[in-house]
Every structure is written in structure tokens, then in C-alpha cells.
ModelCIF file with pLDDT and N, C-alpha, C, O atoms, coordinates in Angstrom:
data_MODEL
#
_entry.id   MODEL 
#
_entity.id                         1 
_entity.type                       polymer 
_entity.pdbx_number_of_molecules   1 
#
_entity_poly.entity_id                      1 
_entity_poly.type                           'polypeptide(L)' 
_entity_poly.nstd_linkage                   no 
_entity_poly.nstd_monomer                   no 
_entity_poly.pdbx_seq_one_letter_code       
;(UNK)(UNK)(UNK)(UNK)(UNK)(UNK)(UNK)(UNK)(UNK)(UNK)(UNK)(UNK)(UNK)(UNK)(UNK)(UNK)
(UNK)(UNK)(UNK)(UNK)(UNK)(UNK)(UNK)(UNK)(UNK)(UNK)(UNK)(UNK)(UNK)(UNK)(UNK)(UNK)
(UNK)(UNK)(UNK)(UNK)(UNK)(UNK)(UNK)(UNK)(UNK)(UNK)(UNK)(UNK)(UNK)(UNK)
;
_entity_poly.pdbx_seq_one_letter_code_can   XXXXXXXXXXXXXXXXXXXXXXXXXXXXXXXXXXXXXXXXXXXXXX 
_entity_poly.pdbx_strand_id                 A 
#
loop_
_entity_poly_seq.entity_id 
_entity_poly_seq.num 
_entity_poly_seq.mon_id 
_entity_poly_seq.hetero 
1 1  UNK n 
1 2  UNK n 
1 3  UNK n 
1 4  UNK n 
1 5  UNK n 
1 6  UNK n 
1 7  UNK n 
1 8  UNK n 
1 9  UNK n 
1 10 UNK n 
1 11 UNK n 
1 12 UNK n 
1 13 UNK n 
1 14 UNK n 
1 15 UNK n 
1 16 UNK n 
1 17 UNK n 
1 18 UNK n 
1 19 UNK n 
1 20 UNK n 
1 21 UNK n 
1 22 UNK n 
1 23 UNK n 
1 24 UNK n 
1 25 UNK n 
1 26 UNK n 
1 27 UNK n 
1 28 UNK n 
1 29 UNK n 
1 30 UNK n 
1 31 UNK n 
1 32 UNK n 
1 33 UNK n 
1 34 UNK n 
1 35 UNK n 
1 36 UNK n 
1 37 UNK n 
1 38 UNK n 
1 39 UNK n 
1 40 UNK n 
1 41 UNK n 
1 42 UNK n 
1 43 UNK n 
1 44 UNK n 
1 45 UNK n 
1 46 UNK n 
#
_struct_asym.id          A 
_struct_asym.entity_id   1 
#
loop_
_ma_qa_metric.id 
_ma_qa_metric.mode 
_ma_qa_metric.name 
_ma_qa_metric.software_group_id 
_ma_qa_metric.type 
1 global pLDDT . pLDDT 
2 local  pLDDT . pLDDT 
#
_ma_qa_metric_global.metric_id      1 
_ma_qa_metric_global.metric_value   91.57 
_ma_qa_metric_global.model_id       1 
_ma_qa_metric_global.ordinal_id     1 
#
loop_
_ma_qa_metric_local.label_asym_id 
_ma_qa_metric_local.label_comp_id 
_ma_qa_metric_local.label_seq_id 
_ma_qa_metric_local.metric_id 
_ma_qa_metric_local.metric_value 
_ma_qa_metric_local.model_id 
_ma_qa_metric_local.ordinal_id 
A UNK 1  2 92.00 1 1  
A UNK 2  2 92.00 1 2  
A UNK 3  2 93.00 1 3  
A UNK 4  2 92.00 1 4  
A UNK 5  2 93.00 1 5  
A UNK 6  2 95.00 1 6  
A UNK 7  2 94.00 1 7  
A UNK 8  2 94.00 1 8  
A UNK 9  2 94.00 1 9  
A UNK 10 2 95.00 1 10 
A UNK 11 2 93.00 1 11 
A UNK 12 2 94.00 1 12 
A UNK 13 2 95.00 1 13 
A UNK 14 2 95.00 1 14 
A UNK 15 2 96.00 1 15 
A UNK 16 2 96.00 1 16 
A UNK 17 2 96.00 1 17 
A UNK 18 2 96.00 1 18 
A UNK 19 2 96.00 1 19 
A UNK 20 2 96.00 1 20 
A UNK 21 2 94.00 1 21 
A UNK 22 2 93.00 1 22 
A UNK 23 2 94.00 1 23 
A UNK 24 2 92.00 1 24 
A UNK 25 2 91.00 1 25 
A UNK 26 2 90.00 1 26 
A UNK 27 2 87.00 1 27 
A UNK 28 2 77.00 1 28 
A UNK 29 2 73.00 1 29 
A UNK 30 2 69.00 1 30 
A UNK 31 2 75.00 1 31 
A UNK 32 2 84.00 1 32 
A UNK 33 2 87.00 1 33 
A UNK 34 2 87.00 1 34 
A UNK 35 2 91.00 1 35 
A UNK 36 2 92.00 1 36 
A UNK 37 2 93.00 1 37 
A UNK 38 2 92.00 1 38 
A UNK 39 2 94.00 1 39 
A UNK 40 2 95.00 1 40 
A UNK 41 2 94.00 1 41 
A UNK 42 2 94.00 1 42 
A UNK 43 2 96.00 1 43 
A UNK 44 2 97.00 1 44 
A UNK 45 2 97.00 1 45 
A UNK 46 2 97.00 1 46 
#
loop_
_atom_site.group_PDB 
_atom_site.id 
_atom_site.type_symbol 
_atom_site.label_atom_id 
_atom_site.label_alt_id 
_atom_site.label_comp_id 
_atom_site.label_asym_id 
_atom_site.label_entity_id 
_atom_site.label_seq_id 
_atom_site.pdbx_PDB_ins_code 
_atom_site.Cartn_x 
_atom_site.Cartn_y 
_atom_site.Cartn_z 
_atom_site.occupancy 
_atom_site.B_iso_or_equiv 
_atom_site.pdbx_formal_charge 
_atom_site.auth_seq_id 
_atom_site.auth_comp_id 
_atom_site.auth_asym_id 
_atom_site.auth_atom_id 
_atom_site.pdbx_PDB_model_num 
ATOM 1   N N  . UNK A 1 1  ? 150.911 273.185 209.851 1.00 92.00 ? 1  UNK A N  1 
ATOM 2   C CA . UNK A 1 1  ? 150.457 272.281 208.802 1.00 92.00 ? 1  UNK A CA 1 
ATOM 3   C C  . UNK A 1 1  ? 149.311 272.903 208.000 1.00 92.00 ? 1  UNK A C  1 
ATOM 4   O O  . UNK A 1 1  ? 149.167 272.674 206.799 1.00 92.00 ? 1  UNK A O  1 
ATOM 5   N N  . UNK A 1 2  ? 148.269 273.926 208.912 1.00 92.00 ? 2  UNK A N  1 
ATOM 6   C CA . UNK A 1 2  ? 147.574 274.129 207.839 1.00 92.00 ? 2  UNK A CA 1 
ATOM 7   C C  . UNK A 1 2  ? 147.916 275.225 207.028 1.00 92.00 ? 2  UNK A C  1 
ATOM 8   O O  . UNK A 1 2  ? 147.141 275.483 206.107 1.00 92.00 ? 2  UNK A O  1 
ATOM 9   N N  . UNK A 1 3  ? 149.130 276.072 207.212 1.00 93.00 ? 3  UNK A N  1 
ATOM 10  C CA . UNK A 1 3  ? 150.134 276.953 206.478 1.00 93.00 ? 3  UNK A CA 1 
ATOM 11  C C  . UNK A 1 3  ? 150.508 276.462 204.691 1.00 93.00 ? 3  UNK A C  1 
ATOM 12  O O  . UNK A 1 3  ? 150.605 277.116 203.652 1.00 93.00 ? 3  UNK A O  1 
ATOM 13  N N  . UNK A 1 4  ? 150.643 274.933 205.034 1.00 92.00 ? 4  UNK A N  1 
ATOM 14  C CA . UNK A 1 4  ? 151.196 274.149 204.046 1.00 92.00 ? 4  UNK A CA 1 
ATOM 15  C C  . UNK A 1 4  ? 150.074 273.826 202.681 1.00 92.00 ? 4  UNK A C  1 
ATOM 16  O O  . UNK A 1 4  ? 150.292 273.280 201.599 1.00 92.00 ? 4  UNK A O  1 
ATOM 17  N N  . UNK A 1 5  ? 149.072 274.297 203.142 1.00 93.00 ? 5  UNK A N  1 
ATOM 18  C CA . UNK A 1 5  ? 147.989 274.371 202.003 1.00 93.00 ? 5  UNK A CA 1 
ATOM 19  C C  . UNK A 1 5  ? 147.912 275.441 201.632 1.00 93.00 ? 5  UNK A C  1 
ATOM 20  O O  . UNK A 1 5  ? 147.018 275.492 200.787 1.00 93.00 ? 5  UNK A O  1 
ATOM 21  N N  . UNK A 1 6  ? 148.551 276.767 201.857 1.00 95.00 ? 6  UNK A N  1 
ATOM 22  C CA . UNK A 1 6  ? 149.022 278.097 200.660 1.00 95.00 ? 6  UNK A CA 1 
ATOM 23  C C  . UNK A 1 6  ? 150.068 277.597 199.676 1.00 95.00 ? 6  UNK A C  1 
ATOM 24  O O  . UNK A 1 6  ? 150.946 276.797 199.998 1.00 95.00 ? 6  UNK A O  1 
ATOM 25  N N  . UNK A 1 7  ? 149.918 278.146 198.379 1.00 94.00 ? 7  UNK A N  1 
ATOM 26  C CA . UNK A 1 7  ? 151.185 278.431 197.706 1.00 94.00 ? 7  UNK A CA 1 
ATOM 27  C C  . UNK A 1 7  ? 151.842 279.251 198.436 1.00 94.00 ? 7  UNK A C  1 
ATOM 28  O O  . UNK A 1 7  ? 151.309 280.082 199.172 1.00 94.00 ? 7  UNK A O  1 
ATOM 29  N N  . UNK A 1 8  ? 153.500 279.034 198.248 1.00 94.00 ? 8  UNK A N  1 
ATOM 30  C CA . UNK A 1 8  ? 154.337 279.741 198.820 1.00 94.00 ? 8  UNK A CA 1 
ATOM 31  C C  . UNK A 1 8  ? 154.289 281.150 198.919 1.00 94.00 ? 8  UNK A C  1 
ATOM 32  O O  . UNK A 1 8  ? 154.616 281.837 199.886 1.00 94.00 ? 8  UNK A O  1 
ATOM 33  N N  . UNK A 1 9  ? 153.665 281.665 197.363 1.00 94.00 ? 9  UNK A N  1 
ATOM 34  C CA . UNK A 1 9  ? 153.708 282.848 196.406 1.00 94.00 ? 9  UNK A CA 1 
ATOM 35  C C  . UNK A 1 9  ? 152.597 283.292 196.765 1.00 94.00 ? 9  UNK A C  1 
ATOM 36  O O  . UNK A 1 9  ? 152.481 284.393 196.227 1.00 94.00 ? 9  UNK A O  1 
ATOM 37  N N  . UNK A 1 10 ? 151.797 283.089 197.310 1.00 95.00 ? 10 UNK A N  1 
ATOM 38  C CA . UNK A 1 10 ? 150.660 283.812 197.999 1.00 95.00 ? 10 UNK A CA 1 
ATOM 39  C C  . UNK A 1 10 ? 150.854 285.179 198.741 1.00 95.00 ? 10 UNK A C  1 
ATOM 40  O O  . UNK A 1 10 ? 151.808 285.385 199.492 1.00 95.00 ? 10 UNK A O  1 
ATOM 41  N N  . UNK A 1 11 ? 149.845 286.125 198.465 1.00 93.00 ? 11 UNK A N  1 
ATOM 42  C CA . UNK A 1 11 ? 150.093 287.292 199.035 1.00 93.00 ? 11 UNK A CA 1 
ATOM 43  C C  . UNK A 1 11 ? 149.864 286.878 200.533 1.00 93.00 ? 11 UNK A C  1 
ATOM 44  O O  . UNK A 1 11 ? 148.956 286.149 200.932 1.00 93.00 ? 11 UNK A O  1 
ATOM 45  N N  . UNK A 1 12 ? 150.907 287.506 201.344 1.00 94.00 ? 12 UNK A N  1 
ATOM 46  C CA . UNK A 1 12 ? 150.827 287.531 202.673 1.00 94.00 ? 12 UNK A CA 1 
ATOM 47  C C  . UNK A 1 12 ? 149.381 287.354 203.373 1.00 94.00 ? 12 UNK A C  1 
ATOM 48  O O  . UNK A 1 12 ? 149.009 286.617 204.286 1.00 94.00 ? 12 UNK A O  1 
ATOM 49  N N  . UNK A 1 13 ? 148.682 288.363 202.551 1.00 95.00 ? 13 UNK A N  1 
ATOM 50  C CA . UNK A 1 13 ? 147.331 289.221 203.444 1.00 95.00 ? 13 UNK A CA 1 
ATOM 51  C C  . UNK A 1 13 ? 146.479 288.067 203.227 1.00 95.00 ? 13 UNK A C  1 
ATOM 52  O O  . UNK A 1 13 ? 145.808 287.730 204.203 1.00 95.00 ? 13 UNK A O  1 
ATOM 53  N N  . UNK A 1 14 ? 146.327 287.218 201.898 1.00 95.00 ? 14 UNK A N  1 
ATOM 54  C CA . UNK A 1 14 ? 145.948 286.245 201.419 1.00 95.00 ? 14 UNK A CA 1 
ATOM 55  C C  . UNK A 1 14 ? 145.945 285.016 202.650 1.00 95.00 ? 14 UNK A C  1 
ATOM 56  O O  . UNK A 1 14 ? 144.882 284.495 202.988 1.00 95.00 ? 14 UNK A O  1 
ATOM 57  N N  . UNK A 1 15 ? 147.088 284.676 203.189 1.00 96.00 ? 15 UNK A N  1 
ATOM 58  C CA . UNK A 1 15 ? 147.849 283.703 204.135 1.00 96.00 ? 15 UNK A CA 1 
ATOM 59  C C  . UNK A 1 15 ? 146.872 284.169 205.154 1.00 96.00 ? 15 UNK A C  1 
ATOM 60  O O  . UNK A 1 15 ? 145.777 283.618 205.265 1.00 96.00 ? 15 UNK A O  1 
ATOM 61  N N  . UNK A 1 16 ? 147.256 285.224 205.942 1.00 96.00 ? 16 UNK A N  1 
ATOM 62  C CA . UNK A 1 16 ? 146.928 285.899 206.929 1.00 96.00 ? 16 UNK A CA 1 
ATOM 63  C C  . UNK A 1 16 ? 145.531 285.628 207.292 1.00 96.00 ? 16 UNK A C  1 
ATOM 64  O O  . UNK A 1 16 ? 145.322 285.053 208.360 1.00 96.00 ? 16 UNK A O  1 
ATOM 65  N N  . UNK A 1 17 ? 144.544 285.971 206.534 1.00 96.00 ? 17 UNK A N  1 
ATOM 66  C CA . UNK A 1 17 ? 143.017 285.852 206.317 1.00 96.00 ? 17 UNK A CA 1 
ATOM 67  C C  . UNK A 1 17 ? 142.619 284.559 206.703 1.00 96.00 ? 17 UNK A C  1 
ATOM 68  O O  . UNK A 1 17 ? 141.822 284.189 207.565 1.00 96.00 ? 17 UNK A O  1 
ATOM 69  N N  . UNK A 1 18 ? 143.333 283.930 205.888 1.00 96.00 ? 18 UNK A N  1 
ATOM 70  C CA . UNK A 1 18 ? 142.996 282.395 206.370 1.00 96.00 ? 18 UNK A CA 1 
ATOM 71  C C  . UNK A 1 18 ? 143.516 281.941 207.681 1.00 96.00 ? 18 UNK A C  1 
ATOM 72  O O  . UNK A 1 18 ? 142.804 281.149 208.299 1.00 96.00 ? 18 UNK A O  1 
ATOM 73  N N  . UNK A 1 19 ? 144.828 282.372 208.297 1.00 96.00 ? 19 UNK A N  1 
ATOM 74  C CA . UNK A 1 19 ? 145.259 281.965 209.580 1.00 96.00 ? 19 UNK A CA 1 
ATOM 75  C C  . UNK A 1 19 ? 144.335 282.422 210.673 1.00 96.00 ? 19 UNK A C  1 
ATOM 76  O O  . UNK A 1 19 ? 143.885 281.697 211.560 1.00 96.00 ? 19 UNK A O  1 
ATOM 77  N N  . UNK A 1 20 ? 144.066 283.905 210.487 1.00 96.00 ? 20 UNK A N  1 
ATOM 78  C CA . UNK A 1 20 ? 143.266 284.337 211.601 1.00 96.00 ? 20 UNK A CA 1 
ATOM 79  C C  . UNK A 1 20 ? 141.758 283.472 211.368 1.00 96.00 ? 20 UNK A C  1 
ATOM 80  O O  . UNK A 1 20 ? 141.368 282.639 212.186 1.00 96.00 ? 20 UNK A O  1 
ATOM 81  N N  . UNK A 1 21 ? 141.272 283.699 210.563 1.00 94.00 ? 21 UNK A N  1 
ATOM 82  C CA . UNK A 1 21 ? 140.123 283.124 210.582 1.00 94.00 ? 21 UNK A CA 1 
ATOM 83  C C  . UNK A 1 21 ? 139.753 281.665 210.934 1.00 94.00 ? 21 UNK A C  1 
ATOM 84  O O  . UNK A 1 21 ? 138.701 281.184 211.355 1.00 94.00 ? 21 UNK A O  1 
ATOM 85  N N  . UNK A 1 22 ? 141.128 281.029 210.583 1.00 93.00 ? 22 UNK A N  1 
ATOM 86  C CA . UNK A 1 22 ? 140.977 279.426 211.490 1.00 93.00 ? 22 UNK A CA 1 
ATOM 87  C C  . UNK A 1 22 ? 141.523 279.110 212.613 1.00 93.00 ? 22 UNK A C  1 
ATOM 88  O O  . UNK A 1 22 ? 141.916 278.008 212.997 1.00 93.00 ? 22 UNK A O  1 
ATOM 89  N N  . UNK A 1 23 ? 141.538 280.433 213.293 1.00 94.00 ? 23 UNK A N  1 
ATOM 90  C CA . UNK A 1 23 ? 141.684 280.015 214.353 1.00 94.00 ? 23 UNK A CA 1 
ATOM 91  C C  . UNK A 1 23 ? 140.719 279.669 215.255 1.00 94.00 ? 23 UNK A C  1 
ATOM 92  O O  . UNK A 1 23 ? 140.962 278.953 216.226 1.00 94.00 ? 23 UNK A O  1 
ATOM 93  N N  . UNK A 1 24 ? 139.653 280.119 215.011 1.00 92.00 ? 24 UNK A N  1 
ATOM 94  C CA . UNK A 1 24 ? 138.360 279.437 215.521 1.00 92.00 ? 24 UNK A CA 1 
ATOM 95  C C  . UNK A 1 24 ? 138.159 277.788 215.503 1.00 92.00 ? 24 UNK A C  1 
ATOM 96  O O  . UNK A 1 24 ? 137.258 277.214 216.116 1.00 92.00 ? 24 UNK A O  1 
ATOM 97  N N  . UNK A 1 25 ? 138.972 277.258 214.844 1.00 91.00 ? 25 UNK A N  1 
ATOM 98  C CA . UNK A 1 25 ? 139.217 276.021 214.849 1.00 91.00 ? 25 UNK A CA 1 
ATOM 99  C C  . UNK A 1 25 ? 139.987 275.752 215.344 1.00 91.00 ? 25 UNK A C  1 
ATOM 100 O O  . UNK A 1 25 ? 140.116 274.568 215.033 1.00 91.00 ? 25 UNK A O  1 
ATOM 101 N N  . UNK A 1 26 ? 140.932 276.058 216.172 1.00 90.00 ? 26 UNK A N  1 
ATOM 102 C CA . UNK A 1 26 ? 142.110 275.733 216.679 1.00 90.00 ? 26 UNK A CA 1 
ATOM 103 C C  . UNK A 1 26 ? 141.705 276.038 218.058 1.00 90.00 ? 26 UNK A C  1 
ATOM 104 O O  . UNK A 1 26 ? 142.199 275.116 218.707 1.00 90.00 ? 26 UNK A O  1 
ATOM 105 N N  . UNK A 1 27 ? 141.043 276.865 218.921 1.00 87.00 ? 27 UNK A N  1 
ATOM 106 C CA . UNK A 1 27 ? 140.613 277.667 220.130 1.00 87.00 ? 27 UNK A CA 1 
ATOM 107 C C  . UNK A 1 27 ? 138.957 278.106 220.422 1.00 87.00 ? 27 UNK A C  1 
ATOM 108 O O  . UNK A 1 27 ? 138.619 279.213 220.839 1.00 87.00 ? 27 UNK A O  1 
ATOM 109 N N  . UNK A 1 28 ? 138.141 277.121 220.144 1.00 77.00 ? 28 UNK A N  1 
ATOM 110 C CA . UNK A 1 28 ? 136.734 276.990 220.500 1.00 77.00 ? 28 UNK A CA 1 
ATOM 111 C C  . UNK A 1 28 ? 136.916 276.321 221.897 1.00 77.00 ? 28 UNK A C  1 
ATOM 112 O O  . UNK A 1 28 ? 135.750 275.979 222.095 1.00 77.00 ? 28 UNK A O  1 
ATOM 113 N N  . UNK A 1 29 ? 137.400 276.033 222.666 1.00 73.00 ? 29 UNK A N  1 
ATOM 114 C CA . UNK A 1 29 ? 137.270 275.938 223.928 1.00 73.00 ? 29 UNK A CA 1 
ATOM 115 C C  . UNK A 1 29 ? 136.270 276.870 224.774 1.00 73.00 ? 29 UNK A C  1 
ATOM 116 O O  . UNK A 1 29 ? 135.846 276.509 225.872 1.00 73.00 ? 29 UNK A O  1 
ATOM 117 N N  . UNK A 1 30 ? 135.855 278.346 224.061 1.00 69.00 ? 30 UNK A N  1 
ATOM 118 C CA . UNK A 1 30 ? 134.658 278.872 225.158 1.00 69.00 ? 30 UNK A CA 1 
ATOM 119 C C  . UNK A 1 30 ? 134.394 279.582 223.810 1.00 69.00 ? 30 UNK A C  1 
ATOM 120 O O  . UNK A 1 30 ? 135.168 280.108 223.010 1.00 69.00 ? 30 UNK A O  1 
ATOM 121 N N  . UNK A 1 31 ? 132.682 279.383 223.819 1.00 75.00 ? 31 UNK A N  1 
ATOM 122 C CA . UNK A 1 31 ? 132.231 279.797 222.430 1.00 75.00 ? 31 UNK A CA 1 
ATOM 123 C C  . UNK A 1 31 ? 130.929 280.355 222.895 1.00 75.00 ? 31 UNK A C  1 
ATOM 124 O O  . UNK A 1 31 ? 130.100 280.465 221.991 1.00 75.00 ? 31 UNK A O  1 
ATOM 125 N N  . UNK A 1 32 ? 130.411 280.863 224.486 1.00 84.00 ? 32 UNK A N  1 
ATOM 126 C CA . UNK A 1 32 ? 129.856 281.686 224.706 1.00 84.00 ? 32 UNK A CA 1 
ATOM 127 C C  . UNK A 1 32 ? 130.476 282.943 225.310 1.00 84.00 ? 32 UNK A C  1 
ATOM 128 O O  . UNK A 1 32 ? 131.171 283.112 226.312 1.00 84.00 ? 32 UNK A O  1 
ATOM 129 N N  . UNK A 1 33 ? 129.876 283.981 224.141 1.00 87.00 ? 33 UNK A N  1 
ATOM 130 C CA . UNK A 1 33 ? 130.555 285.298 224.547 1.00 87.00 ? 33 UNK A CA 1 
ATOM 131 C C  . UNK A 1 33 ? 129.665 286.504 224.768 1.00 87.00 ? 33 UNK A C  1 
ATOM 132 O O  . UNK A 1 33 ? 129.493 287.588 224.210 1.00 87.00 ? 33 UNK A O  1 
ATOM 133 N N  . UNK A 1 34 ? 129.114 285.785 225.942 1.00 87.00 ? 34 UNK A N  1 
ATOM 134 C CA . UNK A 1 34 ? 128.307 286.385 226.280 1.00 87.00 ? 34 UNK A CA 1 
ATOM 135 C C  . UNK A 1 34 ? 128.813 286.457 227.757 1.00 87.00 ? 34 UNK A C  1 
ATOM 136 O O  . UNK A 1 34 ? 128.554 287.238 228.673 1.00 87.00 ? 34 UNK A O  1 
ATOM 137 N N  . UNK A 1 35 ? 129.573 285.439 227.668 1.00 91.00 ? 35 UNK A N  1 
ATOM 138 C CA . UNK A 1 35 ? 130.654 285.619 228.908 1.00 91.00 ? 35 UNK A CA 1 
ATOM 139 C C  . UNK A 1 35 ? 132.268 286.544 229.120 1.00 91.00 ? 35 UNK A C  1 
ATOM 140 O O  . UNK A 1 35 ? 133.360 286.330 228.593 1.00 91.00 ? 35 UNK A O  1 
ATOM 141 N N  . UNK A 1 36 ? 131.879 287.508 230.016 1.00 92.00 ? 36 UNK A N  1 
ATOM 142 C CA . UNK A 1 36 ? 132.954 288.780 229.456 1.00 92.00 ? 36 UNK A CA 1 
ATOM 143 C C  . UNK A 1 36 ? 134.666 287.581 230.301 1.00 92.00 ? 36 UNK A C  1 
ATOM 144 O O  . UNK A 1 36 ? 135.778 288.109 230.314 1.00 92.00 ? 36 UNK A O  1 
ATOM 145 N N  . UNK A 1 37 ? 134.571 286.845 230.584 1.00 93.00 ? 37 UNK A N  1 
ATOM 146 C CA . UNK A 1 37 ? 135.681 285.896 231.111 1.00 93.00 ? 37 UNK A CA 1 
ATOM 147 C C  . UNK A 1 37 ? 136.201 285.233 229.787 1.00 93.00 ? 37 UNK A C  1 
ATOM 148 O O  . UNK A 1 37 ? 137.405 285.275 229.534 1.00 93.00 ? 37 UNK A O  1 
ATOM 149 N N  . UNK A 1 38 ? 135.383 284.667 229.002 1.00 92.00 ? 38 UNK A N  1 
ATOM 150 C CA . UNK A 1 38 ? 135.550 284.119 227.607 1.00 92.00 ? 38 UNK A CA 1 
ATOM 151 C C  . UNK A 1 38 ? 135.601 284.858 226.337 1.00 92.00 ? 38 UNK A C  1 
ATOM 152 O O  . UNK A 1 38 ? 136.107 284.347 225.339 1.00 92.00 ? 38 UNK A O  1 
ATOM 153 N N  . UNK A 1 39 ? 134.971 286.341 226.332 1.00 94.00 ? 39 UNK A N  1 
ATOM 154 C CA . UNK A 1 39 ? 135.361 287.308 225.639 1.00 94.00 ? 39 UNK A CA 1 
ATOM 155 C C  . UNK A 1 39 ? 136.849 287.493 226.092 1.00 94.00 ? 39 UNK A C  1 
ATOM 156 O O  . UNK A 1 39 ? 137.605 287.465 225.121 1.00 94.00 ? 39 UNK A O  1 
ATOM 157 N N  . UNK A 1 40 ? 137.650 287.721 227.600 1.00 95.00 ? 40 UNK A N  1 
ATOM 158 C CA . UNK A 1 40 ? 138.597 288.630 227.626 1.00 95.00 ? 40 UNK A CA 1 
ATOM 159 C C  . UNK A 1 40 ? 139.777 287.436 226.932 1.00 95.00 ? 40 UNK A C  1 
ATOM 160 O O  . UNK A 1 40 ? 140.824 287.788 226.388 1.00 95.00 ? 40 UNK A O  1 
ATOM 161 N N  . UNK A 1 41 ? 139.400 286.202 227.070 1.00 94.00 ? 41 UNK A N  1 
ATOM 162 C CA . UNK A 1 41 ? 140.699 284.920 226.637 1.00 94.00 ? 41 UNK A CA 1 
ATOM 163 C C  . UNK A 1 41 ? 140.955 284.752 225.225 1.00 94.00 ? 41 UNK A C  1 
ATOM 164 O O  . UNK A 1 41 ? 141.994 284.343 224.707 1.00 94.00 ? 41 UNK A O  1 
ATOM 165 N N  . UNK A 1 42 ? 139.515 285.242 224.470 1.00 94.00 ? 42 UNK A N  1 
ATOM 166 C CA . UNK A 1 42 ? 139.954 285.592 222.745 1.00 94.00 ? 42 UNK A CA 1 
ATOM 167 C C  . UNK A 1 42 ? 140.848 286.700 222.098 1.00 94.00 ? 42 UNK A C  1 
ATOM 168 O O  . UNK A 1 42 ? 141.571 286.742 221.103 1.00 94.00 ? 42 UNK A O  1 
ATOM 169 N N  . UNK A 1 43 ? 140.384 287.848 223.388 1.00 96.00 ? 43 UNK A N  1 
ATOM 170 C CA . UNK A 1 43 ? 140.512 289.047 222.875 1.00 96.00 ? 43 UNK A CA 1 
ATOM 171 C C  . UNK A 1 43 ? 142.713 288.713 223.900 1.00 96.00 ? 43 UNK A C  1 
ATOM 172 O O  . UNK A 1 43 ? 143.449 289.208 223.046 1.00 96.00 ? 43 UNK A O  1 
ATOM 173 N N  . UNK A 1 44 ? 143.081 288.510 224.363 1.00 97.00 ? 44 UNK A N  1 
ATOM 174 C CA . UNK A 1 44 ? 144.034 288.307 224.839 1.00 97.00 ? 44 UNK A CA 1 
ATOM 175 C C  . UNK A 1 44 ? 144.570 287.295 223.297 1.00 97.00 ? 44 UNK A C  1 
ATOM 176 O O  . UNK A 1 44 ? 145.476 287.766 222.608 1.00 97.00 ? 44 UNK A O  1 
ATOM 177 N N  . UNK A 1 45 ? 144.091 286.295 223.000 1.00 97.00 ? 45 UNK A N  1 
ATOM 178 C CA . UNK A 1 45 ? 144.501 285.410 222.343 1.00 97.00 ? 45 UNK A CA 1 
ATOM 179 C C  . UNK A 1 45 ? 144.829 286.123 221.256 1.00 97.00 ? 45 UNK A C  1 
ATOM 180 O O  . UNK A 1 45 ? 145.974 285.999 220.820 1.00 97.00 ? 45 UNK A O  1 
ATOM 181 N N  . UNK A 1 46 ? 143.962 286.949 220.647 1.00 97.00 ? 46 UNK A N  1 
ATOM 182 C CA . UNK A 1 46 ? 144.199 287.868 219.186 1.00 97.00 ? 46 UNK A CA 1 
ATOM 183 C C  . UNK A 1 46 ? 145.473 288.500 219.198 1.00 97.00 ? 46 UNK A C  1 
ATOM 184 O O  . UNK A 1 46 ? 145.825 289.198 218.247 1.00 97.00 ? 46 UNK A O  1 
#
């Protein structure tokens, strides 16, 4: 759904930028990373 707020015609990389980057909104479940347990579940997630 939040895909559906690009124009269709949007450059990919355009799309992309915005998907990765909200995903912090989608997966804040551990937002200290200072914890290498909660670092390794983002870095898996990416």
C-alpha cells in the first residue's frame, strides 16, 4: 500500500529509495544498535 503512492512511471531507483528507507517504519522493533543481536536482525533483514 505504501507502493501505491508512486506514480507508476517513476524511476525504479526513485521507488526503491523510498521502500528501503521506510522500512524503518515497518521494523523498529529493536532500535538500539548498540546491540550487536539487534544490529545482526537489520542487517539479515536488508
Amino acid at each position: 500500500f505504501f507502493l501505491r503512492g508512486f506514480r507508476r512511471d517513476a524511476h525504479p531507483m526513485a521507488v526503491l529509495t523510498g521502500l528501503v528507507g521506510g522500512m524503518a517504519a515497518f521494523y523498529h522493533d529493536g532500535l538500539d544498535y548498540s546491540d550487536a543481536k539487534v544490529r545482526e536482525i537489520a542487517q539479515i533483514r536488508l
